[in-house]
C-alpha atoms as a PDB file:
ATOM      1  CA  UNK A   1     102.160  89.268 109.080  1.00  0.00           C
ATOM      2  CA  UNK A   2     100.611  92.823 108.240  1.00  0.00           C
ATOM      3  CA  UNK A   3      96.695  92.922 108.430  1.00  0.00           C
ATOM      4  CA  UNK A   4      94.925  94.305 105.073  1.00  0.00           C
ATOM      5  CA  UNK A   5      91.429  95.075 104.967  1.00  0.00           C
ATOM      6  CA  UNK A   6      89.083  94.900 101.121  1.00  0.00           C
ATOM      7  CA  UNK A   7      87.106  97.108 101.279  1.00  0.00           C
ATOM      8  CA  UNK A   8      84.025  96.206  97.899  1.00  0.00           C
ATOM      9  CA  UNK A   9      82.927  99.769  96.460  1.00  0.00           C
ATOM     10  CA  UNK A  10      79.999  99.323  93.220  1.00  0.00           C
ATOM     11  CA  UNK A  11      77.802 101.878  92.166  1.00  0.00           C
ATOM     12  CA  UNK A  12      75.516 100.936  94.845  1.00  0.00           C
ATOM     13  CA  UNK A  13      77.392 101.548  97.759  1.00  0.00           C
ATOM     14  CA  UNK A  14      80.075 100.079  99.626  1.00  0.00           C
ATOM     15  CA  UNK A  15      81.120  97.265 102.043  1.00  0.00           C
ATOM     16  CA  UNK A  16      83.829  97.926 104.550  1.00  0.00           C
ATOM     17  CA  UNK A  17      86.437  95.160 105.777  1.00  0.00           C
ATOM     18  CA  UNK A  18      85.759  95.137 108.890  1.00  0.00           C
ATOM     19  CA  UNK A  19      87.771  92.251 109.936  1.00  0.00           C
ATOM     20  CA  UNK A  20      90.893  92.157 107.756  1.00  0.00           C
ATOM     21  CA  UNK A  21      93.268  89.175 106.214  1.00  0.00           C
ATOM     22  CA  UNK A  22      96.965  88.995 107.442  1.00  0.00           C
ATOM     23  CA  UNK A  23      98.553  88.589 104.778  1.00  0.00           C
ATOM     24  CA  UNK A  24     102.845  88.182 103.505  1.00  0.00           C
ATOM     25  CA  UNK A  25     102.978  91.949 102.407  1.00  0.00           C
ATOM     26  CA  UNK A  26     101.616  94.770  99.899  1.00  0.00           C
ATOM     27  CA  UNK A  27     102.565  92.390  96.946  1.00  0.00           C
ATOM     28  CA  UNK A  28     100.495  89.572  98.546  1.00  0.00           C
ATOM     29  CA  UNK A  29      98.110  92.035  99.434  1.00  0.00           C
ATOM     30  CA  UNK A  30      97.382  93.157  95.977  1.00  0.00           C
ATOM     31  CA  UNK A  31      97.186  89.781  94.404  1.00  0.00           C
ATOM     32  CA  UNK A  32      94.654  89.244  96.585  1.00  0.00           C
ATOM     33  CA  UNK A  33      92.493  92.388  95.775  1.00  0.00           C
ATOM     34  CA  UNK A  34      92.622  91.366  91.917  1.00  0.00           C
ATOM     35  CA  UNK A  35      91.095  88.089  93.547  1.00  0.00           C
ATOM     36  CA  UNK A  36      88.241  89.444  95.394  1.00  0.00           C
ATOM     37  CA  UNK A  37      87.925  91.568  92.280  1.00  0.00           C
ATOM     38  CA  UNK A  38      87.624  88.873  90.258  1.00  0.00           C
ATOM     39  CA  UNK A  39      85.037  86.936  92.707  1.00  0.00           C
ATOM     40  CA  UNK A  40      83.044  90.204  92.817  1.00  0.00           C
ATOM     41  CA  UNK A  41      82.346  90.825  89.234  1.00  0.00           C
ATOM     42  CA  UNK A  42      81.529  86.673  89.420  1.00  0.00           C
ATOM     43  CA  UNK A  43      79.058  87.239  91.864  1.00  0.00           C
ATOM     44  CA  UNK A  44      77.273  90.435  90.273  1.00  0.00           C
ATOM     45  CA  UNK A  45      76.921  88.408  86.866  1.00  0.00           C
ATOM     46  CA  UNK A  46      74.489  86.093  88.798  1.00  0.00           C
ATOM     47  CA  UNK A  47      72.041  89.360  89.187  1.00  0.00           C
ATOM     48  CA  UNK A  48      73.203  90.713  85.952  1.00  0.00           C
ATOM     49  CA  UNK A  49      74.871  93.667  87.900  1.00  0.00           C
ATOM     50  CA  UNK A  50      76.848  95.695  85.565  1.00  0.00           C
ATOM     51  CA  UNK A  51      79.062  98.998  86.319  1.00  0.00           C
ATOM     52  CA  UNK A  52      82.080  99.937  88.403  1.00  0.00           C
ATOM     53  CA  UNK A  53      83.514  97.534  90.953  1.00  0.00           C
ATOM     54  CA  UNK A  54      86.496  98.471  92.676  1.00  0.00           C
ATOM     55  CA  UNK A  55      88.276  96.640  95.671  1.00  0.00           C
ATOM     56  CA  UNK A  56      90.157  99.282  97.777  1.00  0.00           C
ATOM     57  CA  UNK A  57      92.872  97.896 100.182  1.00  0.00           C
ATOM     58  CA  UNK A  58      93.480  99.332 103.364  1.00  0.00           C
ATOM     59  CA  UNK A  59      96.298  98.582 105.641  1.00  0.00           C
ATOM     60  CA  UNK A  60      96.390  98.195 109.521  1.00  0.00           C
ATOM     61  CA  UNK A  61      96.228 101.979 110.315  1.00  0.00           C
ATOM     62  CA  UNK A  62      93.362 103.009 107.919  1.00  0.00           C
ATOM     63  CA  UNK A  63      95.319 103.862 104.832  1.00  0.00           C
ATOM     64  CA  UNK A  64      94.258 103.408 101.274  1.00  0.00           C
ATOM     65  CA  UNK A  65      97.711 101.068 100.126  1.00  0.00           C
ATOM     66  CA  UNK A  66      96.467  99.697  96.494  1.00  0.00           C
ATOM     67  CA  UNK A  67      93.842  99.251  94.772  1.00  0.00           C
ATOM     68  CA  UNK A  68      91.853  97.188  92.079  1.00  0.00           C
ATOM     69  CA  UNK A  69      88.909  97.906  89.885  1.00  0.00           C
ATOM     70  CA  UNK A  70      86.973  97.071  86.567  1.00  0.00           C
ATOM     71  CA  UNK A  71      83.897  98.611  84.854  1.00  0.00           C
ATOM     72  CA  UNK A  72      81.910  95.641  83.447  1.00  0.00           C
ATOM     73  CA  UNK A  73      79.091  96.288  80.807  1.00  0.00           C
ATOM     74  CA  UNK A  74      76.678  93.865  79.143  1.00  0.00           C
ATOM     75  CA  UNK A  75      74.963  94.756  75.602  1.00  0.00           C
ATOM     76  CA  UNK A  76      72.586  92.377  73.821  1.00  0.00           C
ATOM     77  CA  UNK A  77      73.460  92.985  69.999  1.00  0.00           C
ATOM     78  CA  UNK A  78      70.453  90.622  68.686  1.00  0.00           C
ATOM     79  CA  UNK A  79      67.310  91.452  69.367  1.00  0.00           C
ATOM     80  CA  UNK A  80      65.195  88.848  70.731  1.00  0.00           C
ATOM     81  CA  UNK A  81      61.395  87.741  71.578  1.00  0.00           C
ATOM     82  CA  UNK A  82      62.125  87.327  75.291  1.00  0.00           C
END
């Protein structure tokens, strides 16, 4: 099976696959990045992170093969006391 690294860009930086999932193929592979995308934007809700996440798959020689990303914003439309 073909090794794909997901690579996690937000508006704070990046963090770089280093070690890779083998996966079936690109198909598989991209399923997968809407995944990790998915798990991201979970994870950035617990710190109330808001902005650009994008998952960038890269296949076994480096190259950019697919990619996944979402802008997430959060607007409080009641004014509150807290």
């Amino acid at each position: 099976m073909p090794l794909y690294r997901f690579d996690i860009h937000h508006d704070g930086g990046v963090v770089i696959d280093d070690d890779g999932i083998d996966v079936v193929d690109v198909g598989a592979a991209e399923t997968l990045a809407l995944e990790t995308l998915g798990q991201a934007i979970l994870d950035d809700a617990r710190n109330r992170r808001t902005g650009l996440t994008k998952i960038e798959v890269r296949d076994d020689e480096g190259r950019v093969v697919a990619s996944a990303c979402a802008t997430v914003s959060l607007e409080r439309l009641l004014l509150s006391e807290d």
